[in-house]
PDB file of N, CA and C in Angstrom:
ATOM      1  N   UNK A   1     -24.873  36.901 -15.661  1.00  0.00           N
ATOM      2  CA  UNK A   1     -24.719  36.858 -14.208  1.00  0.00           C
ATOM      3  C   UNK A   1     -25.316  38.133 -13.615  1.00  0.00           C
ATOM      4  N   UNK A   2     -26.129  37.965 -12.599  1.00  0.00           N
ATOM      5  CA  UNK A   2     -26.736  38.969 -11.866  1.00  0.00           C
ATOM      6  C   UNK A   2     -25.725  39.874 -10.759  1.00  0.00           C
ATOM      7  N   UNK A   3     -25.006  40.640 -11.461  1.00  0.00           N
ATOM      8  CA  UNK A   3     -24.121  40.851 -10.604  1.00  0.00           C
ATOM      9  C   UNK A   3     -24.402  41.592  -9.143  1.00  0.00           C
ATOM     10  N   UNK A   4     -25.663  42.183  -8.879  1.00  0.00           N
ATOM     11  CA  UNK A   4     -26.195  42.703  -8.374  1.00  0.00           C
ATOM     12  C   UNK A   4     -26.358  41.691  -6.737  1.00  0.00           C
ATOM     13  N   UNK A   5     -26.795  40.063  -7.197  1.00  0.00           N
ATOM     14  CA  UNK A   5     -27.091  38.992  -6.556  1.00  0.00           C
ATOM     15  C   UNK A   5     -25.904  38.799  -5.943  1.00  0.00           C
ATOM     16  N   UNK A   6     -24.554  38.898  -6.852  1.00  0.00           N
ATOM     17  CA  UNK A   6     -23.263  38.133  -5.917  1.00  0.00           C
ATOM     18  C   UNK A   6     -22.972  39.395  -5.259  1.00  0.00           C
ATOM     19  N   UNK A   7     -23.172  40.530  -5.186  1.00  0.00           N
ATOM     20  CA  UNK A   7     -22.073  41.655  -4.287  1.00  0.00           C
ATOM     21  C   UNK A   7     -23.823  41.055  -2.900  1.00  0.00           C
ATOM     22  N   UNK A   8     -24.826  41.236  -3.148  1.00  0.00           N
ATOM     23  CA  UNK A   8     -25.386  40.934  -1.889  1.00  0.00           C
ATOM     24  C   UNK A   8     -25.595  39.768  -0.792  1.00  0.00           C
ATOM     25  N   UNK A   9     -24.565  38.960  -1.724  1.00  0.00           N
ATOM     26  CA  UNK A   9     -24.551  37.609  -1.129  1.00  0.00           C
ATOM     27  C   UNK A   9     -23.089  37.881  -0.129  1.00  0.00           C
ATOM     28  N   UNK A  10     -22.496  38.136  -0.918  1.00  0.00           N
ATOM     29  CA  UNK A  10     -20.583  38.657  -0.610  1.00  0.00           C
ATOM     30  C   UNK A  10     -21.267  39.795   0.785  1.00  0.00           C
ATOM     31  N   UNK A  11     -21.709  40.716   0.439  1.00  0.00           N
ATOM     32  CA  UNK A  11     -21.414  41.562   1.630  1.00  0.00           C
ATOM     33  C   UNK A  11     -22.129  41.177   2.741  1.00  0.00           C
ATOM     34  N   UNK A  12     -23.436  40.218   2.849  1.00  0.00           N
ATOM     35  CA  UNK A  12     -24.283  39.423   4.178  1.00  0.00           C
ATOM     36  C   UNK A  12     -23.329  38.818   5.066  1.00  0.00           C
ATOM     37  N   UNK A  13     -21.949  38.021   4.301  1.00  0.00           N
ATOM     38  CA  UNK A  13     -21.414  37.491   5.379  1.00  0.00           C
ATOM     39  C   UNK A  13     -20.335  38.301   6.036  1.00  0.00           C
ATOM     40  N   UNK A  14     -19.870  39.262   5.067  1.00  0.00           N
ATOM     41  CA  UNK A  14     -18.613  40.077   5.486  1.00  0.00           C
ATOM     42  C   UNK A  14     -19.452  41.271   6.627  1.00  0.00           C
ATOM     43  N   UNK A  15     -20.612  41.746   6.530  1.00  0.00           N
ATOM     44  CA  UNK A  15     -21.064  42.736   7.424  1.00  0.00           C
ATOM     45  C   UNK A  15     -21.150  41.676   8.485  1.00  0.00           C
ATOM     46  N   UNK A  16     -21.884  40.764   8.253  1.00  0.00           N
ATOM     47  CA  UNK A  16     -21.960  40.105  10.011  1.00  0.00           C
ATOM     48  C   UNK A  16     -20.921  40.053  11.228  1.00  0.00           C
ATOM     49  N   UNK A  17     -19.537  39.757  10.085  1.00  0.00           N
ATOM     50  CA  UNK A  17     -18.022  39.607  10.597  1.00  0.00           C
ATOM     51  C   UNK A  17     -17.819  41.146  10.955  1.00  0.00           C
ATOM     52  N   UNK A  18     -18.052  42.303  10.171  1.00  0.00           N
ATOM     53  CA  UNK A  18     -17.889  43.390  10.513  1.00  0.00           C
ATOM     54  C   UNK A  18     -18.570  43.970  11.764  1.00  0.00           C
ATOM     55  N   UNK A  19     -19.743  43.764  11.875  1.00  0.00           N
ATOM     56  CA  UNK A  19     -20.887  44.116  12.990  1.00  0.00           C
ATOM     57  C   UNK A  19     -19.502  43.687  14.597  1.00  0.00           C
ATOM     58  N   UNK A  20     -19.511  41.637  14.372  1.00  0.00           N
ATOM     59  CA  UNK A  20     -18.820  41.304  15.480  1.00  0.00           C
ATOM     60  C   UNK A  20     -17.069  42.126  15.507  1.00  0.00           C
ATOM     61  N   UNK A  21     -16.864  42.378  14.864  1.00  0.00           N
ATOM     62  CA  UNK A  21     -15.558  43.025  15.043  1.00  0.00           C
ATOM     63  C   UNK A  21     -15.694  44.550  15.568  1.00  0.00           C
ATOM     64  N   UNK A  22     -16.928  45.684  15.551  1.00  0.00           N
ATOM     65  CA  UNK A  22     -17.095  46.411  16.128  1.00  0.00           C
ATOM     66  C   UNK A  22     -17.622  46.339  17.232  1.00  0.00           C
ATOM     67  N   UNK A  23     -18.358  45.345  17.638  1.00  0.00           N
ATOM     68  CA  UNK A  23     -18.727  45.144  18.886  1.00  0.00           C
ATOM     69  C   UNK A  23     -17.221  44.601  19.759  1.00  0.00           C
ATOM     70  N   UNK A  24     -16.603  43.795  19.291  1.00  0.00           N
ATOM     71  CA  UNK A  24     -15.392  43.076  19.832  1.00  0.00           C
ATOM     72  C   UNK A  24     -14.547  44.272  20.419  1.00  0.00           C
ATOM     73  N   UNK A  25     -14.657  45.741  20.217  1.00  0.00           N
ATOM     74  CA  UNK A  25     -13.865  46.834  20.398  1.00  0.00           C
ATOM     75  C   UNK A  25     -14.293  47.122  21.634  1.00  0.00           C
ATOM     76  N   UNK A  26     -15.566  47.474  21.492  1.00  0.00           N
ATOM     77  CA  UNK A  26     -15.959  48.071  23.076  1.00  0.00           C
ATOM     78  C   UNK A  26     -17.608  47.814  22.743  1.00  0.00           C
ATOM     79  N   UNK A  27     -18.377  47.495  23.442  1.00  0.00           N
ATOM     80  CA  UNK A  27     -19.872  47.551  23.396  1.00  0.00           C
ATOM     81  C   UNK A  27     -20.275  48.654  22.639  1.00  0.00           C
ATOM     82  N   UNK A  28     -21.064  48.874  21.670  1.00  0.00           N
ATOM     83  CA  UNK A  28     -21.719  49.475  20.892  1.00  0.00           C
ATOM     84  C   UNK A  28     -23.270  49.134  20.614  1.00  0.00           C
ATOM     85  N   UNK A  29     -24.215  50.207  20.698  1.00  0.00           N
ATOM     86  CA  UNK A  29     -25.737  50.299  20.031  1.00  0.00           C
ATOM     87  C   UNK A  29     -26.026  50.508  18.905  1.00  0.00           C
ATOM     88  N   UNK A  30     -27.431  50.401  18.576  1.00  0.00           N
ATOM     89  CA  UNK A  30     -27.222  50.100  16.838  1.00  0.00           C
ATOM     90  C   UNK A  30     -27.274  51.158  16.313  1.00  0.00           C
ATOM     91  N   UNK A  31     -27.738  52.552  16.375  1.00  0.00           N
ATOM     92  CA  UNK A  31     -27.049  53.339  15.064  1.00  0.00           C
ATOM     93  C   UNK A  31     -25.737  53.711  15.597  1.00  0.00           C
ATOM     94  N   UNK A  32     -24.987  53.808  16.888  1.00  0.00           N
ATOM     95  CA  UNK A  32     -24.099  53.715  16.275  1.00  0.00           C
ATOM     96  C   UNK A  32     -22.737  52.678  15.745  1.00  0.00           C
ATOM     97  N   UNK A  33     -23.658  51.778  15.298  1.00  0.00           N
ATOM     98  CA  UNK A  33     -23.021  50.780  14.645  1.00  0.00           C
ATOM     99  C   UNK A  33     -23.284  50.965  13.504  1.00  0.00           C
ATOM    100  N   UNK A  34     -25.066  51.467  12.784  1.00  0.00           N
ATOM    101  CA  UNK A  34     -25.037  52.210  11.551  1.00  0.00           C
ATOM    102  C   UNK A  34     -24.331  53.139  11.092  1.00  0.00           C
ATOM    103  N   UNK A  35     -23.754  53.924  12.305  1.00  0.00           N
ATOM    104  CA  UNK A  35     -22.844  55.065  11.577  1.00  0.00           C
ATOM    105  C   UNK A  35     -21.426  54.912  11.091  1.00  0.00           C
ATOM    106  N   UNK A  36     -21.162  54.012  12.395  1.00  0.00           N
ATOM    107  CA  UNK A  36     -19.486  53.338  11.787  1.00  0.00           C
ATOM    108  C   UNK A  36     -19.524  52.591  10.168  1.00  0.00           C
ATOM    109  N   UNK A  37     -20.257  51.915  10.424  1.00  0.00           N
ATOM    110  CA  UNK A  37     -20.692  51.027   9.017  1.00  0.00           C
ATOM    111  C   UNK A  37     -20.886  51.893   7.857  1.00  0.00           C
ATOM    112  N   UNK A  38     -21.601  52.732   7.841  1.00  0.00           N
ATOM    113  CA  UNK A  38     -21.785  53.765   6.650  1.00  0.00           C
ATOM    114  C   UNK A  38     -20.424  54.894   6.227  1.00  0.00           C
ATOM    115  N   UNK A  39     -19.373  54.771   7.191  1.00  0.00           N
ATOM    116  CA  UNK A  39     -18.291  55.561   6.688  1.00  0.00           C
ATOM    117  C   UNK A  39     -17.609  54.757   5.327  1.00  0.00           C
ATOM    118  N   UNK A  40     -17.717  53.080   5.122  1.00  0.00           N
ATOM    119  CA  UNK A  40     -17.629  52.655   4.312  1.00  0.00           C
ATOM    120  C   UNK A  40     -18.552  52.611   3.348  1.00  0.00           C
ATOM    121  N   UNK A  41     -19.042  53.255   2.332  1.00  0.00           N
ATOM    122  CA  UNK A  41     -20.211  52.877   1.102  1.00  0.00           C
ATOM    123  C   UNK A  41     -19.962  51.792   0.983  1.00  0.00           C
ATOM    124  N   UNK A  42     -19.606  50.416   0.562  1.00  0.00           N
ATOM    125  CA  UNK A  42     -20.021  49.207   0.417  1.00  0.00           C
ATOM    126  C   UNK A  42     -20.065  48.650   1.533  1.00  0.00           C
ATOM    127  N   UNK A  43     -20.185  49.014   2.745  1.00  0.00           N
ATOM    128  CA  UNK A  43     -20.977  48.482   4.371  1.00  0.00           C
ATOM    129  C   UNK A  43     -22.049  49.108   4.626  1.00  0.00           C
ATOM    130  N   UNK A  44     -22.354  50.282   4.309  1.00  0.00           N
ATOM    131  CA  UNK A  44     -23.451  51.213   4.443  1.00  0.00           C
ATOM    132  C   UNK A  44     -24.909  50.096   5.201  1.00  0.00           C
ATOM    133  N   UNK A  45     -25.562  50.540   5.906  1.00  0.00           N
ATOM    134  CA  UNK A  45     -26.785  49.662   5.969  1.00  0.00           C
ATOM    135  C   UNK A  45     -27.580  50.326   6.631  1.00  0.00           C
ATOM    136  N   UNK A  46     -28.724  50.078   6.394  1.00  0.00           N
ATOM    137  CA  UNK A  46     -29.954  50.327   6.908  1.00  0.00           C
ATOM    138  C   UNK A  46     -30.326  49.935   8.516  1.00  0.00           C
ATOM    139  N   UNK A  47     -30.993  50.636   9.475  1.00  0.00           N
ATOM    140  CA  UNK A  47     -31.621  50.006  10.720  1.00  0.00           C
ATOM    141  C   UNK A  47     -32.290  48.698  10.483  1.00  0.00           C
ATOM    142  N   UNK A  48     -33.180  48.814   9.147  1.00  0.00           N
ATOM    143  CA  UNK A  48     -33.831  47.849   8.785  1.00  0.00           C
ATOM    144  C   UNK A  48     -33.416  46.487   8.097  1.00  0.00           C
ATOM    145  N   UNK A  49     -32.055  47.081   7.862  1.00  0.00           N
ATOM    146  CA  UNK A  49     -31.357  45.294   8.055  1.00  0.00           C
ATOM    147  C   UNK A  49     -30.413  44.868   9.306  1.00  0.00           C
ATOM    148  N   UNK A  50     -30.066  46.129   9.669  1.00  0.00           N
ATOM    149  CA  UNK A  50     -28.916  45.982  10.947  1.00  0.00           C
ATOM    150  C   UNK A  50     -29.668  44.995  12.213  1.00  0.00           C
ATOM    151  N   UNK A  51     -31.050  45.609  12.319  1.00  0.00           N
ATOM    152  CA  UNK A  51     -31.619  45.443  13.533  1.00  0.00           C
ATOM    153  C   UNK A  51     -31.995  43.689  13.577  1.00  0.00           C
ATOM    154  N   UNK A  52     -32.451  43.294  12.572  1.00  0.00           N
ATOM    155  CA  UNK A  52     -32.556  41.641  12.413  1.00  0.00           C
ATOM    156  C   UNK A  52     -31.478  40.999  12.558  1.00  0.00           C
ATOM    157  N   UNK A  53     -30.119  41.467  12.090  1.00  0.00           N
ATOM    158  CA  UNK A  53     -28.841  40.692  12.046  1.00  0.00           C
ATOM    159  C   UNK A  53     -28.755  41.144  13.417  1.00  0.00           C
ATOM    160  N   UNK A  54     -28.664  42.043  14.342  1.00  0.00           N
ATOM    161  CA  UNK A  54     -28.519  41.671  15.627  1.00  0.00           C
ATOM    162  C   UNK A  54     -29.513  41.276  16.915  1.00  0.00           C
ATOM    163  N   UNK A  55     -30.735  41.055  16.209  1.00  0.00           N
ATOM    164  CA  UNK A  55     -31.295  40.085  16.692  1.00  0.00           C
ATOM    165  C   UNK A  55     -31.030  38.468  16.884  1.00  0.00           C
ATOM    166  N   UNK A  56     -30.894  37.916  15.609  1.00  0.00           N
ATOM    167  CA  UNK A  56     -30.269  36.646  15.331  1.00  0.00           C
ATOM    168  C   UNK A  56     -28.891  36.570  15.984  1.00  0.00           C
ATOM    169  N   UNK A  57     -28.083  37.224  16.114  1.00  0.00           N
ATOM    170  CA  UNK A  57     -26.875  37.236  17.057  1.00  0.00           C
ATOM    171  C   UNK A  57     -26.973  37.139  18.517  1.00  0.00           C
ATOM    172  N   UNK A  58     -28.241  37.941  18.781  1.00  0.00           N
ATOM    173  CA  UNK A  58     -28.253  37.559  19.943  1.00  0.00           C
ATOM    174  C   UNK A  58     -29.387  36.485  20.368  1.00  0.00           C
ATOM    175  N   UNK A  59     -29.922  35.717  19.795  1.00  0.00           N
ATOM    176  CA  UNK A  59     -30.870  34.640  19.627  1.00  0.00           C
ATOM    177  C   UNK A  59     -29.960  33.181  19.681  1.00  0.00           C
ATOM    178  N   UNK A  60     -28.756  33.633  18.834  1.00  0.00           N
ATOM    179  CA  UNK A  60     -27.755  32.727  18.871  1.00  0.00           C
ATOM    180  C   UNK A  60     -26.882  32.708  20.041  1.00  0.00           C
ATOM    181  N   UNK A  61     -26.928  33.703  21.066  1.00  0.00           N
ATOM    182  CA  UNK A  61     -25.995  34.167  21.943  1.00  0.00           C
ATOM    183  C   UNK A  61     -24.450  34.298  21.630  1.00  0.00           C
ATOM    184  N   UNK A  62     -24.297  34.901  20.409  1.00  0.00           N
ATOM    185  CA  UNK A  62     -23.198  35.347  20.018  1.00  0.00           C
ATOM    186  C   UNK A  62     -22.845  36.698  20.421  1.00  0.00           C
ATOM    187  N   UNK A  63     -23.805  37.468  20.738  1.00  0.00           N
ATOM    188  CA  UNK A  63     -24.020  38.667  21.603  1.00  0.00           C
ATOM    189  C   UNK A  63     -24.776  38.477  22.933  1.00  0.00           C
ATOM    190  N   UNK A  64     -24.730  40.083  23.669  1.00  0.00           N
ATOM    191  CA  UNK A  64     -25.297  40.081  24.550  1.00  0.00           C
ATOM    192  C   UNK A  64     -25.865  41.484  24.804  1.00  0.00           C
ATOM    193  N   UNK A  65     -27.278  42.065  25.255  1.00  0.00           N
ATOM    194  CA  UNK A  65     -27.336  43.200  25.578  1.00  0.00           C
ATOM    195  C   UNK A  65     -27.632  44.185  26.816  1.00  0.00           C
ATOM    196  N   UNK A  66     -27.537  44.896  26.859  1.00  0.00           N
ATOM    197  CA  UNK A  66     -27.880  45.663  28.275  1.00  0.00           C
ATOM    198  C   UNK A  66     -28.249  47.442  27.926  1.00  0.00           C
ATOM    199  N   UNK A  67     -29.131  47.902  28.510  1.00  0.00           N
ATOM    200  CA  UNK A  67     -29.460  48.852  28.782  1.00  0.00           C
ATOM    201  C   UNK A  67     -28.721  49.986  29.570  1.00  0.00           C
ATOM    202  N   UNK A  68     -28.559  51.509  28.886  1.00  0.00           N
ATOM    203  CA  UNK A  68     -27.499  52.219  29.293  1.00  0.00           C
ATOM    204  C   UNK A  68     -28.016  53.857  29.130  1.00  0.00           C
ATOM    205  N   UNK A  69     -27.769  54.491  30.011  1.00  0.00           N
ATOM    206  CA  UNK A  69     -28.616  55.460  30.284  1.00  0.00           C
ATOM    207  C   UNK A  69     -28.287  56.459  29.247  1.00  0.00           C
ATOM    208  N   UNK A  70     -28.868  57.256  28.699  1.00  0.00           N
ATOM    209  CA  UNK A  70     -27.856  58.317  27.690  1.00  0.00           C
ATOM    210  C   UNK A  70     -28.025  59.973  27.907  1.00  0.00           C
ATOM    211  N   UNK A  71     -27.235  60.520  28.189  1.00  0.00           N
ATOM    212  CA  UNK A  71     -26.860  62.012  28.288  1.00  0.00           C
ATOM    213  C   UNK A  71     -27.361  62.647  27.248  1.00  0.00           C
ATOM    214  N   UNK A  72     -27.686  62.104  26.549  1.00  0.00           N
ATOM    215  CA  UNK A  72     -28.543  63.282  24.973  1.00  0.00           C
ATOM    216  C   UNK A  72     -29.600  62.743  24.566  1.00  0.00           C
ATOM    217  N   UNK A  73     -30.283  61.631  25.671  1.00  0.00           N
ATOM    218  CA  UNK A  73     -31.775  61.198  25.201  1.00  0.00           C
ATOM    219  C   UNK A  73     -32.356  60.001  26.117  1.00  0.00           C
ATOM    220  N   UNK A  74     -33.205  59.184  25.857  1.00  0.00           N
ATOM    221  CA  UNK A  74     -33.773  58.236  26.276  1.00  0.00           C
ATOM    222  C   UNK A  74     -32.367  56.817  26.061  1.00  0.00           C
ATOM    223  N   UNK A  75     -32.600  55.909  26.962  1.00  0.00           N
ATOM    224  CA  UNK A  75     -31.692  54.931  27.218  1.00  0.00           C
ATOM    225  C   UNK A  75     -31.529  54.429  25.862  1.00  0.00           C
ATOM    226  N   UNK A  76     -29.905  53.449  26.278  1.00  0.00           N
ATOM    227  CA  UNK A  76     -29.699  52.972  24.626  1.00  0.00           C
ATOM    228  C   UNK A  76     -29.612  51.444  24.743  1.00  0.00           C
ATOM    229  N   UNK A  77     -29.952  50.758  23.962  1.00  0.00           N
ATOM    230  CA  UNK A  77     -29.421  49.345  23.836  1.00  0.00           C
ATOM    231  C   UNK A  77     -27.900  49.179  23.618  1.00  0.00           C
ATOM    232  N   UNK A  78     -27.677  48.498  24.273  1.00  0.00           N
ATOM    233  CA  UNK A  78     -25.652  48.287  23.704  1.00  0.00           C
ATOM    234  C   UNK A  78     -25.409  46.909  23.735  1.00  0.00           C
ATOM    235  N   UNK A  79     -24.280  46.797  22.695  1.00  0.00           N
ATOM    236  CA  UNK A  79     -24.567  44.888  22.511  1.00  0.00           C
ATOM    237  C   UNK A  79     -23.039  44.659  22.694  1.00  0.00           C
ATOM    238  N   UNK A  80     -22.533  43.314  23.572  1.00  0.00           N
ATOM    239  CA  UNK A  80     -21.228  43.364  23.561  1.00  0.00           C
ATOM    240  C   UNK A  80     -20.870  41.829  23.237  1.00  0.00           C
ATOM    241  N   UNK A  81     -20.154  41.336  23.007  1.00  0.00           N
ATOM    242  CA  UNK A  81     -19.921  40.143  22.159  1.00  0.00           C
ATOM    243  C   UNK A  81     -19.865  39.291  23.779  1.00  0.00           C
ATOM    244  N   UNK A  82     -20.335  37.906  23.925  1.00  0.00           N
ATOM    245  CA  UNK A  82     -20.702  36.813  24.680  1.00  0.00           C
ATOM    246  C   UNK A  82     -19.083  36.169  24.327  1.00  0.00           C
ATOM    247  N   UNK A  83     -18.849  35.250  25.059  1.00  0.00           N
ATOM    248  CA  UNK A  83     -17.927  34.226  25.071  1.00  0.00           C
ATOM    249  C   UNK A  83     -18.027  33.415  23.552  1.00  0.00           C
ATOM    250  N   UNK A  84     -18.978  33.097  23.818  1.00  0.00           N
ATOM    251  CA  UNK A  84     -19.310  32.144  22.265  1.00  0.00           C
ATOM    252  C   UNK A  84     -19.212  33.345  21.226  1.00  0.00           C
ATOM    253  N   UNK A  85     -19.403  34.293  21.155  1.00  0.00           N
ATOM    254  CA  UNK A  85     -19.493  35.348  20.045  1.00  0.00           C
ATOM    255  C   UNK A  85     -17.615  35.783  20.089  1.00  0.00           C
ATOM    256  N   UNK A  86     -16.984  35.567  20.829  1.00  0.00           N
ATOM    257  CA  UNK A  86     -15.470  35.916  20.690  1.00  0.00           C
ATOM    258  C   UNK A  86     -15.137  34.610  19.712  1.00  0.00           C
ATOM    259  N   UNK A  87     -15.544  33.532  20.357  1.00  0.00           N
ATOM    260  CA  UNK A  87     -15.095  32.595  19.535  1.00  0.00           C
ATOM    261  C   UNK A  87     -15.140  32.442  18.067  1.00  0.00           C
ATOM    262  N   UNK A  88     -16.675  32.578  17.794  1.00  0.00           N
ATOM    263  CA  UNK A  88     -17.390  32.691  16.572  1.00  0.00           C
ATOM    264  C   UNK A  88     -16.306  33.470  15.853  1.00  0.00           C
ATOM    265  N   UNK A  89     -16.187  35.191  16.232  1.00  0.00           N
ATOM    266  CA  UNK A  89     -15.441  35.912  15.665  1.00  0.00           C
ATOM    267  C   UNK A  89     -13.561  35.810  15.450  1.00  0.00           C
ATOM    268  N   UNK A  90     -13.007  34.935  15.985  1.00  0.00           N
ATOM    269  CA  UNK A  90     -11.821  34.197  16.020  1.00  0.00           C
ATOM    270  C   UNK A  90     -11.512  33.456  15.056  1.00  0.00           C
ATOM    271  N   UNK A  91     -12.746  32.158  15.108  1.00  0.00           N
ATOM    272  CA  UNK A  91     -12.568  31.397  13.858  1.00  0.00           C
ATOM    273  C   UNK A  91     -13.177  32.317  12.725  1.00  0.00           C
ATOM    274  N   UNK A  92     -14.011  33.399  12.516  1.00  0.00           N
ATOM    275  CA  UNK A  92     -14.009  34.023  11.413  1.00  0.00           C
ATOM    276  C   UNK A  92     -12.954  34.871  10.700  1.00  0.00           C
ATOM    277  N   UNK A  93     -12.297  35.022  11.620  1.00  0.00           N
ATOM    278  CA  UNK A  93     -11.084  36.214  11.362  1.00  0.00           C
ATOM    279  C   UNK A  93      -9.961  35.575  11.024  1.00  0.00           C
ATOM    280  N   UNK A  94      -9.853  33.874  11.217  1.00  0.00           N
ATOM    281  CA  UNK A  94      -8.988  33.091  10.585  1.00  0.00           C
ATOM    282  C   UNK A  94      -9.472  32.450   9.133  1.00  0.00           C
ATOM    283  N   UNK A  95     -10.733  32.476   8.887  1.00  0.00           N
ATOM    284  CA  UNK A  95     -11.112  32.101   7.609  1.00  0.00           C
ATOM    285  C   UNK A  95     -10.981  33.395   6.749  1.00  0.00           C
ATOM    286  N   UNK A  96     -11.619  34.509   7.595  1.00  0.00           N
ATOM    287  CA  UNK A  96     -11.170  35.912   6.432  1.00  0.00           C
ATOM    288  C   UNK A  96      -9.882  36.156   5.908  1.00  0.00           C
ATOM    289  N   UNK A  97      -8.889  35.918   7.213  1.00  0.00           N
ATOM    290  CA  UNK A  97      -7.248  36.054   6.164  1.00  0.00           C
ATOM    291  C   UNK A  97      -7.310  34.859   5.321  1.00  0.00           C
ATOM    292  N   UNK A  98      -7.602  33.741   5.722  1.00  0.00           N
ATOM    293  CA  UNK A  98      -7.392  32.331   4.559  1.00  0.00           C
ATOM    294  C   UNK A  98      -8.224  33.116   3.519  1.00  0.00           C
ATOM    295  N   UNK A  99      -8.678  33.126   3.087  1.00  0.00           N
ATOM    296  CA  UNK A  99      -9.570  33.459   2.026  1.00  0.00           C
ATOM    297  C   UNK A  99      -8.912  34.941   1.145  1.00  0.00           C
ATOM    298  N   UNK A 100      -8.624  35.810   2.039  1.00  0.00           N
ATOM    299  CA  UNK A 100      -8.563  37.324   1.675  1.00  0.00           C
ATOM    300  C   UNK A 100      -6.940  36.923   0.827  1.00  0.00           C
ATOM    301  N   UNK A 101      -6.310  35.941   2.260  1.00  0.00           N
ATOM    302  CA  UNK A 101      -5.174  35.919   0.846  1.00  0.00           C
ATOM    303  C   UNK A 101      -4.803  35.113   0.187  1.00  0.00           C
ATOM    304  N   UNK A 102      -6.024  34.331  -0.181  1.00  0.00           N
ATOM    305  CA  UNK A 102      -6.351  33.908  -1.360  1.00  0.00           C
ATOM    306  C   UNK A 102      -6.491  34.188  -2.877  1.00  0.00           C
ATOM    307  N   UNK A 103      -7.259  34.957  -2.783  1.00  0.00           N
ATOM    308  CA  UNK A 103      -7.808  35.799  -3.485  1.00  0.00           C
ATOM    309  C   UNK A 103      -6.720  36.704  -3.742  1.00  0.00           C
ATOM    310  N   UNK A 104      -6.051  37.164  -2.980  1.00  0.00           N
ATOM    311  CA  UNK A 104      -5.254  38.258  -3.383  1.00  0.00           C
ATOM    312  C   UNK A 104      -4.125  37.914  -4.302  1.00  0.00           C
ATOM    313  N   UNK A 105      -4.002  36.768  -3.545  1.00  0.00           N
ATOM    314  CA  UNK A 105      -2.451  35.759  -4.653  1.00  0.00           C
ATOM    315  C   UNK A 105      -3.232  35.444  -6.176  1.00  0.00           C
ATOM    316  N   UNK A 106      -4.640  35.220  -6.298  1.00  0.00           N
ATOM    317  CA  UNK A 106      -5.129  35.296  -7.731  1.00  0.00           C
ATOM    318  C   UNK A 106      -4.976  36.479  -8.058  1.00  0.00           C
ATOM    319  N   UNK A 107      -5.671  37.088  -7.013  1.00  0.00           N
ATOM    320  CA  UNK A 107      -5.864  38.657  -7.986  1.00  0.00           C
ATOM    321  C   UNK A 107      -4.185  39.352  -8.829  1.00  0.00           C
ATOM    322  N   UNK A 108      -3.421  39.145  -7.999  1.00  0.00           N
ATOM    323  CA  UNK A 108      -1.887  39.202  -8.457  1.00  0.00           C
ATOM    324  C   UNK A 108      -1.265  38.503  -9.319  1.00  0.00           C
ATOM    325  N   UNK A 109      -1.502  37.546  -9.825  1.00  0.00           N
ATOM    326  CA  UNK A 109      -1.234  36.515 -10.792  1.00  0.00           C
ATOM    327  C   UNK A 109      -2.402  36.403 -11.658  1.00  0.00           C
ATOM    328  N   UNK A 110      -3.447  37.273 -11.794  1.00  0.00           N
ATOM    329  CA  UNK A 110      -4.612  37.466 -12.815  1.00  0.00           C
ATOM    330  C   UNK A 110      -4.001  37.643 -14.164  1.00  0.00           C
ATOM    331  N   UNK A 111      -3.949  36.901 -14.902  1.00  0.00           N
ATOM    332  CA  UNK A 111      -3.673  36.736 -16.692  1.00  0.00           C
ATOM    333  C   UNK A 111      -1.979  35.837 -16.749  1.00  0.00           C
ATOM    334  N   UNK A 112      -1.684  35.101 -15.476  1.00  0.00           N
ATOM    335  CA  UNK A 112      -0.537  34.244 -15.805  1.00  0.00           C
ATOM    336  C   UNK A 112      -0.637  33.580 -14.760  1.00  0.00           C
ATOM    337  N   UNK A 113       0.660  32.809 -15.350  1.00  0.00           N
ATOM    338  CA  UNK A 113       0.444  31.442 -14.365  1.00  0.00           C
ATOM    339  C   UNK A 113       1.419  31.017 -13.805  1.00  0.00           C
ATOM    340  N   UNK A 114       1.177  31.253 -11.818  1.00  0.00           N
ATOM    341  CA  UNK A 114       1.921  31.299 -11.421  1.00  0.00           C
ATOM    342  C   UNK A 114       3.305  30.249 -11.340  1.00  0.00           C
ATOM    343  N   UNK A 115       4.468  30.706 -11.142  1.00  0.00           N
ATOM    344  CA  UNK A 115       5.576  29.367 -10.851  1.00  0.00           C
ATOM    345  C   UNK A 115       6.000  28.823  -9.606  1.00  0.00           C
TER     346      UNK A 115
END
């Protein structure tokens, strides 16, 4: 098994959910959405993947963006989650606990069987 293949398959869908859950806080631009993301090493990401995944988000209109002036440089992009993108992120955040404690009730009962 390529283990290499399943952690990059596993973390594509969990960063996407992560991306919308930092935007869901307050509008955020993309590095610093790279920077939040990188306080975790297994979220860590690149501009060069961040910037496509929030393209497609907002292609999908799961986001939305606007232009915002900045005090320490040239204007910033900021992306804030759309109506349909709350939703999206709702029903994701109900499949992540289904799943998370899923998994967790295996992971806890790993080498027996539960009664």
């Amino acid at each position: 098994m390529d283990l290499s293949e399943w952690t990059s398959q596993v973390r594509r869908g969990i960063l996407e959910y992560c991306i919308l859950l930092l935007i869901s806080q307050k509008p955020r631009y993309g590095y610093e959405l790279v920077t939040k993301l990188e306080k975790s090493e297994s979220l860590a990401v690149t501009e060069g993947t961040l910037y496509p995944l929030l393209r497609r988000l907002l292609k999908d209109q799961y986001i939305e963006s606007f232009w915002q002036e900045s005090d320490s440089g040239p204007p910033r992009k900021y992306y804030s989650l759309s109506d349909a993108g709350r939703e999206l992120l709702d029903t994701m955040s109900l499949e992540w606990n289904k799943l998370a404690e899923s998994v967790n009730l295996i992971q806890l009962y790993r080498g027996e069987e539960p009664s």
